[in-house]
Protein backbone atom coordinates (compact mmCIF):
# COMPACT_ATOMS: atom_id res chain seq x y z
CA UNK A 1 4.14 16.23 26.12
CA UNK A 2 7.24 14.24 24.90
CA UNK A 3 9.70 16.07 22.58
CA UNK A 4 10.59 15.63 19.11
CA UNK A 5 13.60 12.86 18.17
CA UNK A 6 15.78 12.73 15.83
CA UNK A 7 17.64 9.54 14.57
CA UNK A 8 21.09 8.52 14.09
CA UNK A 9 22.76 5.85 12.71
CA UNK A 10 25.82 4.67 14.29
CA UNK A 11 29.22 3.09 12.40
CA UNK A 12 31.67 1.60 14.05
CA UNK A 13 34.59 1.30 10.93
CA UNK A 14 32.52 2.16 8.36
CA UNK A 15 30.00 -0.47 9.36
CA UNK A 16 26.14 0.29 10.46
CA UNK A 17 25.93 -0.98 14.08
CA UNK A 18 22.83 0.60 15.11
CA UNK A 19 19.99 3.43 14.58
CA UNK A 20 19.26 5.53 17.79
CA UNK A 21 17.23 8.16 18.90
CA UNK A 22 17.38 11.54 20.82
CA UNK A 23 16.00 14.87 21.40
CA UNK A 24 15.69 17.03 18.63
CA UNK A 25 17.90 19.33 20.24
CA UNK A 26 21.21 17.45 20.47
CA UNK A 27 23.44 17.20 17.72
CA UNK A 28 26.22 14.92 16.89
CA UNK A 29 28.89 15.62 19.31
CA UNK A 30 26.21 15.32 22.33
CA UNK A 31 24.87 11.85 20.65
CA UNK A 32 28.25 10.60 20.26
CA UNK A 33 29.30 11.71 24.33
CA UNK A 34 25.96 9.82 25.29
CA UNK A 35 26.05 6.57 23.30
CA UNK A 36 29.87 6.24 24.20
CA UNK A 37 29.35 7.15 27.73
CA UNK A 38 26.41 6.34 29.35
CA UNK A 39 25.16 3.75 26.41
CA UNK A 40 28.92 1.84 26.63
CA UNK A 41 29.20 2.27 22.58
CA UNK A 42 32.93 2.01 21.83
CA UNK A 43 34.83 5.34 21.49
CA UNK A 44 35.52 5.18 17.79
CA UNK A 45 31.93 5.34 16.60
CA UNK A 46 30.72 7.48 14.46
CA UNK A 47 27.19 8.99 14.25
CA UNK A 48 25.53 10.87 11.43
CA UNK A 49 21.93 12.20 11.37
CA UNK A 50 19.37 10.39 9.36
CA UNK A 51 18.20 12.30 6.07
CA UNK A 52 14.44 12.64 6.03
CA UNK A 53 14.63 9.92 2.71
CA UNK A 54 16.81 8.16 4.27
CA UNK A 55 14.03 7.03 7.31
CA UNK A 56 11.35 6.53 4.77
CA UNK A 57 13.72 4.05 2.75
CA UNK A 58 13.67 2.65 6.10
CA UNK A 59 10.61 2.52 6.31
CA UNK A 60 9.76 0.90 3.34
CA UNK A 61 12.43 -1.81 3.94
CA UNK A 62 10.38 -2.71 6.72
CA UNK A 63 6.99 -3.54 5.48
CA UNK A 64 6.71 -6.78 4.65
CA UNK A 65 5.61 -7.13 0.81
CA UNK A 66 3.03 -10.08 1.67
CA UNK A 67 1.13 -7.52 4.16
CA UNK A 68 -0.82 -5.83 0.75
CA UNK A 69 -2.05 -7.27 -2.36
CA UNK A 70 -1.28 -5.02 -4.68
CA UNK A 71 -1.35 -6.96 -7.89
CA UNK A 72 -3.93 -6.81 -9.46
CA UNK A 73 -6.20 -9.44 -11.48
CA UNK A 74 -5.71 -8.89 -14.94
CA UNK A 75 -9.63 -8.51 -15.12
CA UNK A 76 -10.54 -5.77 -12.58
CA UNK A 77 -10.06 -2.26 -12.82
CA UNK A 78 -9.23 -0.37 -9.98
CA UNK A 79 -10.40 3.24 -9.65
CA UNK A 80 -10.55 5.08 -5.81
CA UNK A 81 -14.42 4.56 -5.91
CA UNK A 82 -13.60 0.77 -5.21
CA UNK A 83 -13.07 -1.71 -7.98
CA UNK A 84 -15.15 -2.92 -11.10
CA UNK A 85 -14.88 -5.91 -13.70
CA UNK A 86 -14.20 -4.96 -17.28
């Protein structure tokens, strides 16, 4: 069974250069050490932990808005039994 991750994003002078991931156990010195020595990140990164809102703004960045149709005809009501015309 694989353990739980946590994310990080990674700045490099106060610019986003990437969003890792690694075990829930190791915090931001440990992430930093790895990424900067076995990863090759440059030594003057910086890595914070990434807020629970944060990842779902994130995530709803990501969908792409064409993937639903969520507008809805100006003649159909929508209820969660399905919809129905007016």
């Amino acid at each position: 069974m694989s353990k739980a991750s946590r994310a990080w994003d990674v700045y490099l002078d106060g610019k986003h250069i990437d969003t890792v991931h690694f075990i829930y156990e190791m915090g931001a010195d440990e992430v930093n050490r790895a990424l900067v020595g076995h990863d090759n990140f440059h030594p003057n990164i910086v890595v914070t932990e990434v807020s629970d809102f944060a990842k779902f703004q994130k995530m709803l960045a990501s969908f792409d808005p064409n993937c639903l149709d969520l507008v809805a005809d100006e003649n159909e009501v929508y209820s969660p039994f399905g919809t129905s015309n007016s």
